[in-house]
Protein backbone atom coordinates (compact mmCIF):
# COMPACT_ATOMS: atom_id res chain seq x y z
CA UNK A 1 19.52 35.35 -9.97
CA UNK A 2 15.97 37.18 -9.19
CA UNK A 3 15.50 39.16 -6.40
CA UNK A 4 15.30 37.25 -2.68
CA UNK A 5 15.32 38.01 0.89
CA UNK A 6 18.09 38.90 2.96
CA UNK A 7 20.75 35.28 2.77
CA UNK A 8 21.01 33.55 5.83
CA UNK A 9 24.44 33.72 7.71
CA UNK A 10 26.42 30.83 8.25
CA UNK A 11 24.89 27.94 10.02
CA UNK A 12 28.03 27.20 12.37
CA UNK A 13 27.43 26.74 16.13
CA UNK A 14 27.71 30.28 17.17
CA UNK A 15 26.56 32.40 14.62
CA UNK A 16 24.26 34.72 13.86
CA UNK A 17 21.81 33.40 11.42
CA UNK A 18 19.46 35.24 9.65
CA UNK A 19 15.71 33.28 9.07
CA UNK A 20 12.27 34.18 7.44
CA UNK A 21 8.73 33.51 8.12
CA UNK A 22 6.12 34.22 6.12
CA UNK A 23 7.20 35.26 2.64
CA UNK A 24 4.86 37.35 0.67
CA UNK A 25 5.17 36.44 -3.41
CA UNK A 26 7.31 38.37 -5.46
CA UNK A 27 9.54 38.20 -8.47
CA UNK A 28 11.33 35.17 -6.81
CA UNK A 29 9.34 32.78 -4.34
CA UNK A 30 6.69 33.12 -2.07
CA UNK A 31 5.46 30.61 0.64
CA UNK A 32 2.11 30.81 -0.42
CA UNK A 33 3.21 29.11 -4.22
CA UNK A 34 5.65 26.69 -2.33
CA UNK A 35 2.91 25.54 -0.40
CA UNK A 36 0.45 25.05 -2.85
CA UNK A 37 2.97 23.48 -5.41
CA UNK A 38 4.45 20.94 -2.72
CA UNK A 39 0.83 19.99 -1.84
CA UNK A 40 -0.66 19.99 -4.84
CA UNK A 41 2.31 17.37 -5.93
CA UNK A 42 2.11 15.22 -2.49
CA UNK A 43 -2.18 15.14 -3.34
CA UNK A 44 -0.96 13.77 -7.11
CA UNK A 45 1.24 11.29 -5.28
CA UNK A 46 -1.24 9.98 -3.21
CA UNK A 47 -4.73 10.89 -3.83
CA UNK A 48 -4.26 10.20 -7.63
CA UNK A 49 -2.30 6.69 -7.63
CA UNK A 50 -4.98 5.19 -5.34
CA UNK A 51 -6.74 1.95 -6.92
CA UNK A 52 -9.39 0.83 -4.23
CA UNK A 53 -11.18 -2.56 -3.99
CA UNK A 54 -14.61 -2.59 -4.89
CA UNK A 55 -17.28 -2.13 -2.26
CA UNK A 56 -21.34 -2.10 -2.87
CA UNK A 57 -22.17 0.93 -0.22
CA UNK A 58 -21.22 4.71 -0.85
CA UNK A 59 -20.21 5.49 2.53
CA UNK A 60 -18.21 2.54 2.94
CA UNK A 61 -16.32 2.67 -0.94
CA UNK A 62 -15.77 6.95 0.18
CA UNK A 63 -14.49 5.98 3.49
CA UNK A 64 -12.22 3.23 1.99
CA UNK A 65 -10.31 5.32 -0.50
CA UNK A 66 -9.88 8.47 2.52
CA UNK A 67 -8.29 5.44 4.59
CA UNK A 68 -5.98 4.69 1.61
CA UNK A 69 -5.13 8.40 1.04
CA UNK A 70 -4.46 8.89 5.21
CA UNK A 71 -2.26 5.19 4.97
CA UNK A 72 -0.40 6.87 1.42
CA UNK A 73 0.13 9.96 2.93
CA UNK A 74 1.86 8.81 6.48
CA UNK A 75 3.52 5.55 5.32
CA UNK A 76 3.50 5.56 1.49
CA UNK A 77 5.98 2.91 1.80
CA UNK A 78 2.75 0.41 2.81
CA UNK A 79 0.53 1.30 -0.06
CA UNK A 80 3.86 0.46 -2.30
CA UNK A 81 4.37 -2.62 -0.63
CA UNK A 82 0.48 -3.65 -1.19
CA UNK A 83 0.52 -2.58 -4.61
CA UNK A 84 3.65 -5.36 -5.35
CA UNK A 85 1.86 -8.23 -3.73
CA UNK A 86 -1.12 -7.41 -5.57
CA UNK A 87 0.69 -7.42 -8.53
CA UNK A 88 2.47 -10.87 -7.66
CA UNK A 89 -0.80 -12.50 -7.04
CA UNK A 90 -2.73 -11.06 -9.74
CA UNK A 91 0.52 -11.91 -11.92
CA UNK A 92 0.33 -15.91 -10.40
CA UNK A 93 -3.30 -15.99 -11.13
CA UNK A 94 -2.24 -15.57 -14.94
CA UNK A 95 0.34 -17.77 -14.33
CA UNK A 96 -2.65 -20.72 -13.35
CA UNK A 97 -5.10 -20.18 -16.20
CA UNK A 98 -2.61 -19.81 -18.78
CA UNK A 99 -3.31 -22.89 -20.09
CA UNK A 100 -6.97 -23.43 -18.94
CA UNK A 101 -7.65 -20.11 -20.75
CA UNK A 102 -5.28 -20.17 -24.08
CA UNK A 103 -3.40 -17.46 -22.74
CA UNK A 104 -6.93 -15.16 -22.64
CA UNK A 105 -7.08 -14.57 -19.01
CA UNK A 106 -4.56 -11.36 -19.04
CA UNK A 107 -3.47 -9.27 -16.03
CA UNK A 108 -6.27 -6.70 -16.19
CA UNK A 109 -8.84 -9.80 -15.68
CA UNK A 110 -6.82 -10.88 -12.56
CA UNK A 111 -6.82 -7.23 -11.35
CA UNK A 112 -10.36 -7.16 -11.53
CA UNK A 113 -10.99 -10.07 -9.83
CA UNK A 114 -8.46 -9.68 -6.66
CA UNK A 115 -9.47 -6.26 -6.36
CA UNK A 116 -13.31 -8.22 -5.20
CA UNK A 117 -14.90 -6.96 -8.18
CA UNK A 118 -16.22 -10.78 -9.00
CA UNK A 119 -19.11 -12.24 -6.51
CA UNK A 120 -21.74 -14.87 -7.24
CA UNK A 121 -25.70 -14.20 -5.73
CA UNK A 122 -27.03 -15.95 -2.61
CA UNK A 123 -30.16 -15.92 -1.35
CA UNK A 124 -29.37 -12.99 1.30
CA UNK A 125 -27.49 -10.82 -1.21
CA UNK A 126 -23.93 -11.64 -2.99
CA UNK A 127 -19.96 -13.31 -1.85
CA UNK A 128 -16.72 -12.77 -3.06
CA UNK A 129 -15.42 -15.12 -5.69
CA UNK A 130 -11.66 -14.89 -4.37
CA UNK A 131 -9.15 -15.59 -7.08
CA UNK A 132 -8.54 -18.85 -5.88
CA UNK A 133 -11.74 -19.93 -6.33
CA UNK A 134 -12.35 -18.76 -9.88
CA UNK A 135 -8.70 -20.67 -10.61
CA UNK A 136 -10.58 -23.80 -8.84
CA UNK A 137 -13.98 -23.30 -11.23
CA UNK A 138 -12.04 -23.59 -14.35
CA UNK A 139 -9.39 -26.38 -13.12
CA UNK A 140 -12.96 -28.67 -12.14
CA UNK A 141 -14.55 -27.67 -15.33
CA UNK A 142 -17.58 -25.94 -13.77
CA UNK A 143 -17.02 -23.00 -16.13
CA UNK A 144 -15.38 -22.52 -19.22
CA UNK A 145 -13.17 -19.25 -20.22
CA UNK A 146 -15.31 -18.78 -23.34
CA UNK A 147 -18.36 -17.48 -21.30
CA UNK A 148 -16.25 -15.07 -19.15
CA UNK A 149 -18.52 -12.55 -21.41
CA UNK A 150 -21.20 -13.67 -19.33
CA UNK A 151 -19.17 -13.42 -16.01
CA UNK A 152 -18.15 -9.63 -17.04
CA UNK A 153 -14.63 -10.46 -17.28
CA UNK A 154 -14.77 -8.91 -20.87
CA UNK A 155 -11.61 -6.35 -21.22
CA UNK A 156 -14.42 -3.84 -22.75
CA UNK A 157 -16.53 -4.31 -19.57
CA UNK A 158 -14.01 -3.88 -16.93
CA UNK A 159 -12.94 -0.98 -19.04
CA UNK A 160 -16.08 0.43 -18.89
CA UNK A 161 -17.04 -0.57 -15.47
CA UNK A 162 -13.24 1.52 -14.38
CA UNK A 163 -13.04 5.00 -14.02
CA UNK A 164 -9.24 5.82 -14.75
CA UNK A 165 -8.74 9.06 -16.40
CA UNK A 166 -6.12 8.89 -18.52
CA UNK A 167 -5.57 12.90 -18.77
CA UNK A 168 -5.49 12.72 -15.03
CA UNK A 169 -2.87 9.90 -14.96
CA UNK A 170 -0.59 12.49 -17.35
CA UNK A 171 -1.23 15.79 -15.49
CA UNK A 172 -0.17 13.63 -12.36
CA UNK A 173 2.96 12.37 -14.19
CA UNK A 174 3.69 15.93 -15.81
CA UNK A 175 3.38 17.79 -12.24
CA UNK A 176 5.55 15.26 -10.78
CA UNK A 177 8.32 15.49 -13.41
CA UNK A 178 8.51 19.02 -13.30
CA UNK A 179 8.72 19.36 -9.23
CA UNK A 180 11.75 16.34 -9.51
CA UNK A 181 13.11 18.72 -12.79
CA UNK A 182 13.01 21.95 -10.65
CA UNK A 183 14.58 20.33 -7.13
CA UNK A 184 17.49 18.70 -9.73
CA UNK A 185 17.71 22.40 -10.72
CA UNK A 186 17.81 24.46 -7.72
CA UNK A 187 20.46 21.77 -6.04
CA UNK A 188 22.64 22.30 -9.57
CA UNK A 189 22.70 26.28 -8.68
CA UNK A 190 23.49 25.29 -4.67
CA UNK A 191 20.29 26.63 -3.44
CA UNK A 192 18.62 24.73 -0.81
CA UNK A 193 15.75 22.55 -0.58
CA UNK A 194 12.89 23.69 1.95
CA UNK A 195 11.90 20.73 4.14
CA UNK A 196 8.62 20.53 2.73
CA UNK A 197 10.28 19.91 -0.78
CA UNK A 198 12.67 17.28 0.37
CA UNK A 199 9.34 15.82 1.69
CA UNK A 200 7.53 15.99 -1.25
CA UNK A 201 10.36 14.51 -3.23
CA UNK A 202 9.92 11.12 -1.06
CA UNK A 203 6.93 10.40 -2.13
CA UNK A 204 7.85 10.32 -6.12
CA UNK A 205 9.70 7.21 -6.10
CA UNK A 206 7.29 5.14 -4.32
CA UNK A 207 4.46 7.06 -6.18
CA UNK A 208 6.60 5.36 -9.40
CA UNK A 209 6.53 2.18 -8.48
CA UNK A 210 3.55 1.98 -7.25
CA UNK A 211 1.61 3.37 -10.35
CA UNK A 212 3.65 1.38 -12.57
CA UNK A 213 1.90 -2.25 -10.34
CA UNK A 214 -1.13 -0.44 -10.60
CA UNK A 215 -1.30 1.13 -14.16
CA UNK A 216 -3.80 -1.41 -15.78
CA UNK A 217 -5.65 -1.92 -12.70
CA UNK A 218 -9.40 -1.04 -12.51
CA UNK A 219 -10.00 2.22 -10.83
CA UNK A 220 -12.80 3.27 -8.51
CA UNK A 221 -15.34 0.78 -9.72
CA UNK A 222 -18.34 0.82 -8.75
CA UNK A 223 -20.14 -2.02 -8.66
CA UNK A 224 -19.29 -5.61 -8.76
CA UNK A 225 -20.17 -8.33 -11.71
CA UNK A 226 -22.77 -10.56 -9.76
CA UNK A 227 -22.73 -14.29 -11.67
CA UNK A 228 -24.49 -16.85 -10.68
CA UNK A 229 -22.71 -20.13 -10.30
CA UNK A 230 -22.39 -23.46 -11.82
CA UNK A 231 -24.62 -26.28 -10.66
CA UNK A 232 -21.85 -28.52 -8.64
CA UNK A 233 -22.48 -31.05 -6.13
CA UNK A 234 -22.60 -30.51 -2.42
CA UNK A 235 -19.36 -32.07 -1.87
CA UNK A 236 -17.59 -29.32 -4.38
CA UNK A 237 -19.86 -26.08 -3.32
CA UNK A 238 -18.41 -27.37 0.53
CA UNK A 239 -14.61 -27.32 -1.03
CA UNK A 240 -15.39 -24.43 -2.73
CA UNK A 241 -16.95 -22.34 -0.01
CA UNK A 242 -13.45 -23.75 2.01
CA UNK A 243 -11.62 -21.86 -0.02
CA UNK A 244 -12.89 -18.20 0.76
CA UNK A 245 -10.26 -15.98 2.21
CA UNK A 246 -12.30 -13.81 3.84
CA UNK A 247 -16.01 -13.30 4.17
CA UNK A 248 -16.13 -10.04 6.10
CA UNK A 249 -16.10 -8.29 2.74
CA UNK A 250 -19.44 -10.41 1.07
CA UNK A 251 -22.79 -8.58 1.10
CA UNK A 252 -25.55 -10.61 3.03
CA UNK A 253 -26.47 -8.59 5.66
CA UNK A 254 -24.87 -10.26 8.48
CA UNK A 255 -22.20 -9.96 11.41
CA UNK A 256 -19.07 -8.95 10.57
CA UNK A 257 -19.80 -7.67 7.22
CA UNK A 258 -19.57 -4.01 5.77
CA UNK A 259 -17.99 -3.19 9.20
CA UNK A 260 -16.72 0.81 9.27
CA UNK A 261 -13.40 -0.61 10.46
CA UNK A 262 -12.98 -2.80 7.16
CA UNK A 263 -11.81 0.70 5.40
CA UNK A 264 -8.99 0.21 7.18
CA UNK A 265 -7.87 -3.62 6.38
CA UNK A 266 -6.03 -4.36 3.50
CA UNK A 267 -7.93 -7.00 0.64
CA UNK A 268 -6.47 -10.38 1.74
CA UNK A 269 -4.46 -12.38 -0.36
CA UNK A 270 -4.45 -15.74 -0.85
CA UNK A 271 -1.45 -16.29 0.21
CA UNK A 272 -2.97 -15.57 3.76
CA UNK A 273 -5.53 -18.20 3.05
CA UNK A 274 -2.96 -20.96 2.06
CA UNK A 275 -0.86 -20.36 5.07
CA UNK A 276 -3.93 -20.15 7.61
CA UNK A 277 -4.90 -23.66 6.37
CA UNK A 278 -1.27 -24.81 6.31
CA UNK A 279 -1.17 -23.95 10.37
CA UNK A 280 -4.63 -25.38 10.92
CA UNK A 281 -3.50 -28.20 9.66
CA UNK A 282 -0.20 -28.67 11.52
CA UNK A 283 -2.21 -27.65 14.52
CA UNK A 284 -4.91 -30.83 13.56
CA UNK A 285 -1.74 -32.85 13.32
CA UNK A 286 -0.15 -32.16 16.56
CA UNK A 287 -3.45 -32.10 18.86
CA UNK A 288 -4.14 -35.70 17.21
CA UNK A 289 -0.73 -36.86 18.33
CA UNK A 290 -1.26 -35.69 21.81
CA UNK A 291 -4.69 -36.66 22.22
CA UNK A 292 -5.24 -39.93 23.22
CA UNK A 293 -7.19 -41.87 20.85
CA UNK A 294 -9.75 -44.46 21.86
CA UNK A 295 -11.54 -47.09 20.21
CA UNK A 296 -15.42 -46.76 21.68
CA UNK A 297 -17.54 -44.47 19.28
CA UNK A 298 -18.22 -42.77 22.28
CA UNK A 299 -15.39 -41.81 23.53
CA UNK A 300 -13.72 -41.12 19.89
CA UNK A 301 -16.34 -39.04 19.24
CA UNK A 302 -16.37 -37.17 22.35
CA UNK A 303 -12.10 -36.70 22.01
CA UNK A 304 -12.75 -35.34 18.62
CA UNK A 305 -14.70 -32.78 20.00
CA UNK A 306 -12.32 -32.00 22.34
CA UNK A 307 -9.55 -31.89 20.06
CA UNK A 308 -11.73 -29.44 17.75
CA UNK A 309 -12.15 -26.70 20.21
CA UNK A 310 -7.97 -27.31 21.34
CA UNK A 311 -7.81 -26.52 17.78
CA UNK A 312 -10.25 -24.16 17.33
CA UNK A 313 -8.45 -22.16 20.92
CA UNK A 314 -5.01 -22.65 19.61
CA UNK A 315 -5.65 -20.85 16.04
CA UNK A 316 -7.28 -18.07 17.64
CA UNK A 317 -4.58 -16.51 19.87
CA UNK A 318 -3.14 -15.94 16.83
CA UNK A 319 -3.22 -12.08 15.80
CA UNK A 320 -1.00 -11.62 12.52
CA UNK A 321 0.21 -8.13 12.43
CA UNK A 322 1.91 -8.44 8.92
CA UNK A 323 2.92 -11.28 6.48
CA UNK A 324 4.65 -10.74 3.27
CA UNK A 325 3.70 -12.79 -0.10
CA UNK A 326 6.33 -15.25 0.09
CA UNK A 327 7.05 -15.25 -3.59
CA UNK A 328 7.65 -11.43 -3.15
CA UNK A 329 9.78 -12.39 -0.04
CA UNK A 330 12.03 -15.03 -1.28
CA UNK A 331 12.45 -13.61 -4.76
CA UNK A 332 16.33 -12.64 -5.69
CA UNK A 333 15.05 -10.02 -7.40
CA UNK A 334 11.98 -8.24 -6.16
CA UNK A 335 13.04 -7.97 -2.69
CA UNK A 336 16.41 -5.79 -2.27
CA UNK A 337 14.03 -3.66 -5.29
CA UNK A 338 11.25 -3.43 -2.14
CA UNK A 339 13.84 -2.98 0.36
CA UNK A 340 15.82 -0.23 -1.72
CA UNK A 341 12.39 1.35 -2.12
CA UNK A 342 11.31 1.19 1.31
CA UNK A 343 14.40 3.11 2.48
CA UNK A 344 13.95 5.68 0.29
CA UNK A 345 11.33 7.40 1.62
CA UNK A 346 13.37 8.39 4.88
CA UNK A 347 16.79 8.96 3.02
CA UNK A 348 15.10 11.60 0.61
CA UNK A 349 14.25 13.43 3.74
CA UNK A 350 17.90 14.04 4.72
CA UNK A 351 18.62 15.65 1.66
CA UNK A 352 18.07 18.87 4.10
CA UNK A 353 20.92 17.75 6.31
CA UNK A 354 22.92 20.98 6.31
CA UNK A 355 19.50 23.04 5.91
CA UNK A 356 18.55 25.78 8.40
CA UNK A 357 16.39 25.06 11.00
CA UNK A 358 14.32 27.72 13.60
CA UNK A 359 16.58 25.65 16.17
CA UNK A 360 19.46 22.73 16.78
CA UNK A 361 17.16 20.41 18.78
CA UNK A 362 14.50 20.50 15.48
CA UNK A 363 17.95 20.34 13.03
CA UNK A 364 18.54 17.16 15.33
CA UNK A 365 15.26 15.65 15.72
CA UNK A 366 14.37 16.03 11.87
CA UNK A 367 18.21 14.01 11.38
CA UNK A 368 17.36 11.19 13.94
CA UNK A 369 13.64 10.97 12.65
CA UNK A 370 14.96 10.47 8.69
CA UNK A 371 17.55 8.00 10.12
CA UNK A 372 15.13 6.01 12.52
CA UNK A 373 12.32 5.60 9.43
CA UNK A 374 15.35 3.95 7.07
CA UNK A 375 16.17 1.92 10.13
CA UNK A 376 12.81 0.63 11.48
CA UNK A 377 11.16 0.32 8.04
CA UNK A 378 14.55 -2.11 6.83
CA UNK A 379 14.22 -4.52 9.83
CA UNK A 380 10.39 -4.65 9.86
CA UNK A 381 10.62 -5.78 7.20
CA UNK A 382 12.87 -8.66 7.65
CA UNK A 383 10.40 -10.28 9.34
CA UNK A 384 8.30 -12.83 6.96
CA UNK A 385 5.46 -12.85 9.34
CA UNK A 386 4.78 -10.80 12.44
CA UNK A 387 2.68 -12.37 15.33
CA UNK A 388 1.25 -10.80 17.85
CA UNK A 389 2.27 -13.20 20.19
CA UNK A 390 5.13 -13.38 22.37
CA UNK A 391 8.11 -15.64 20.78
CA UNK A 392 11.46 -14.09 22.58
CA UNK A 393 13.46 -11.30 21.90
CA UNK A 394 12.69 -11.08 17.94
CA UNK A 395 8.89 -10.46 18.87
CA UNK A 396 9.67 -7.02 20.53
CA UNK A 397 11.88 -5.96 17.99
CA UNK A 398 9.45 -6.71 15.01
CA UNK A 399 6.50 -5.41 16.97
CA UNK A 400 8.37 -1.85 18.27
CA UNK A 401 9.78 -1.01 14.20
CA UNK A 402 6.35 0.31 13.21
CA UNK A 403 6.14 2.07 16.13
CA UNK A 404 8.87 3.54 15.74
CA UNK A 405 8.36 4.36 11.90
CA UNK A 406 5.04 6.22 13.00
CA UNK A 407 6.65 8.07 15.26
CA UNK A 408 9.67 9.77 13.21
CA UNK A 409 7.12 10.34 10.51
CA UNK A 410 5.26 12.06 12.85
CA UNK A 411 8.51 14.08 14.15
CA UNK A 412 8.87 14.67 10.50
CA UNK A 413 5.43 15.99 9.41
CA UNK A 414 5.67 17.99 12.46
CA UNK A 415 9.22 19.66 11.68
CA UNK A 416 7.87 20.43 8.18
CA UNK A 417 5.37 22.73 9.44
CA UNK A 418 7.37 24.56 11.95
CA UNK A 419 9.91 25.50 9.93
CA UNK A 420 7.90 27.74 8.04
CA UNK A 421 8.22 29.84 11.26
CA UNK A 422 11.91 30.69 10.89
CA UNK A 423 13.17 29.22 7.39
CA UNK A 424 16.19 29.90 5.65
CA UNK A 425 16.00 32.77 3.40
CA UNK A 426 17.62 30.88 0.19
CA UNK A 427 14.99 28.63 -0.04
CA UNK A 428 12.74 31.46 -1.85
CA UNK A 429 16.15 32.41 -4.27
CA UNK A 430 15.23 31.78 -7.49
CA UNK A 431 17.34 30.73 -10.33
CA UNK A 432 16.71 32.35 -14.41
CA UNK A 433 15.67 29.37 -16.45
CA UNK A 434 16.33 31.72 -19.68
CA UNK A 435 19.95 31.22 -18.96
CA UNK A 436 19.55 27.17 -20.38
CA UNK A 437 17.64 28.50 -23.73
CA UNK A 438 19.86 28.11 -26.89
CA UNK A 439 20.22 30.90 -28.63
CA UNK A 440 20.95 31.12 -32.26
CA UNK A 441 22.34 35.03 -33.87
């Protein structure tokens, strides 16, 4: 074993125990290289797997992708979770135009257009074409899959139009396999884990998964494909306009559009748009029921008016907070996979259980903080659909989780710096990787 400061006593209540600050780099390790190599891996994990949507302005596109990296790095766990749903609708859109396409329209092309890269011109600048609008296009006939050239939904365009690196995408993969490699190693010759490693090790598995949803995406493009769009009546440009999910993220130079506070907001999925109208409707349902219906013009008019703005009141005290794809949700499959995944992230961190910390009350707080993330991220996200609306007992409970997530993280982040101050000596031991070469006389 190479050379290493003084070993730390035992860590029983009561004894002396022997700790290390800053350690200057020698034949063993330094905290200087175990800083820079935890880092370095935590900026592959985050920085690295981030696939953006596409937006027109600099500052706005920049700002976007720092958003994602702050989200990554504090609740990776999210940024996993987005990456699946995006992944289940991009995989349903291929499911639609399977046979309106011949089988053409591939996941990459589905990618592309969730991730807003697809808008059509107006006369005050450009809108989304959401995915369930292009699925709507070619179910009506208005366009045909054999000019999707035209619409830049060539695989050679988007590839073009993408700015994945693939020798980035291996250095990230290489880096990451060597820091799991070397943590397997040092836990194989029973030397500990400093709480920045056990740290950095809970990022790779959601780092996995979520670069394996992501690994044909589009990255970092730039600009959209503008299109402009078929001639259709004024009865199907109404449905299809209907249809939009959003149109805070379309370019035209008006309210509520290219907001700074977008970069925060996740794209949203249609899945959000179906079940919006679903509740507008049951809303339109039950007002008509208990609104009294007369038979003048007049006064039917004047009660539809009313019952518009009961409806129009009713829809808007309604905040969601969080909604999961349902096919992600309900699936047999997919979900204990999310759920196993979303726990993982905290129960990596107590792989420095037994390690030395500068006191009890931090060895306590970083135990409760790894327990309390597994805990609040499982139940949150039992909840289909959170409301920010009062509903009984379940409300609180579904509201307070992320709260309480944010907070052991930040416990957690916190304890990983301060430990530097008095660390266990072992954690810069070294083990002699010439001892696993084969040697042949």
């Amino acid at each position: 074993m190479a050379s290493s400061p003084p070993s730390a006593a035992d860590h029983s209540p009561g004894s002396a125990r022997t700790t290390v600050g800053w350690v200057e780099e020698s034949d063993g390790r330094g905290t200087l290289g175990l800083l820079i190599t935890c880092l370095f891996t935590i900026f592959l994990c985050t920085w690295v797997v981030i696939h953006p949507r596409v937006c027109k302005r600099p500052l706005i596109r920049v700002l976007h992708k720092v958003a994602l990296f702050l989200k990554t790095l504090i609740a990776p766990e999210f940024i996993a979770v987005e990456g699946l749903q995006e992944w289940s609708q991009a995989r349903a859109v291929v499911k639609e135009c399977r046979e309106l396409t011949g089988g053409s329209l591939k996941l990459v092309h589905a990618y592309y257009i969730g991730m807003l890269a697809l808008r059509y011109s107006t006369p005050r600048g450009d809108r989304v074409i959401w995915p369930n609008q292009y699925t709507w296009l070619l179910r009506r006939g208005l366009i045909s899959w054999d000019e999707h050239d035209r619409w830049g939904l060539s695989e050679e365009h988007i590839r073009d139009k993408s700015n994945a690196d693939g020798t980035a995408k291996l250095i990230a993969l290489g880096q990451v396999l060597w820091f799991v490699a070397q943590s397997i190693m040092r836990v194989a010759h029973h030397l500990p884990l400093a709480q920045l490693e056990s740290m950095t090790l809970s990022y790779v598995p959601l780092f996995a998964i979520t670069y394996a949803f992501w690994w044909i995406k589009p990255k970092d493009v730039l600009t959209p494909s503008v299109v402009e769009l078929p001639i259709m009546s004024e009865e199907q440009f109404t449905a299809f306009e209907l249809m939009a999910v959003s149109h805070a993220f379309d370019d035209e130079g008006i309210a509520n559009q290219g907001l700074l506070w977008s970069i925060w907001s996740l794209t949203p999925r249609v899945f959000e748009k179906e079940a919006e109208d679903r509740a507008l409707q049951d809303a339109r349902d039950k007002l008509a029921q208990e609104s009294e219906i007369f038979t003048a013009p007049r006064r039917l008019k004047r009660a539809t008016v009313l019952n518009e703005e009961a409806l129009a009141k009713h829809v808007a005290k309604e905040t969601v907070v969080a909604h999961w794809d349902p096919e992600v949700y309900h699936s047999r499959i997919l979900w204990p996979i999310n759920c196993l995944f979303g726990a993982s992230f905290g129960a990596l961190h107590l792989i420095c259980w037994d390690t030395l910390f500068p006191t009890y009350v931090e060895l306590w707080l970083w135990r409760a903080s790894g327990i309390a993330s597994i805990v609040s991220m499982l139940v949150f996200m039992q909840f289909e659909k959170v409301i920010l609306r009062w509903g009984g007992p379940l409300t609180f409970i579904s509201l307070a989780s992320p709260f309480v997530y944010l907070l052991s993280r930040l416990v957690m982040m916190g304890g990983v710096i301060a430990a530097f101050r008095a660390s266990d000596p072992k954690i810069y031991d070294t083990y002699v990787v010439s001892t696993y070469w084969v040697h042949i006389a």
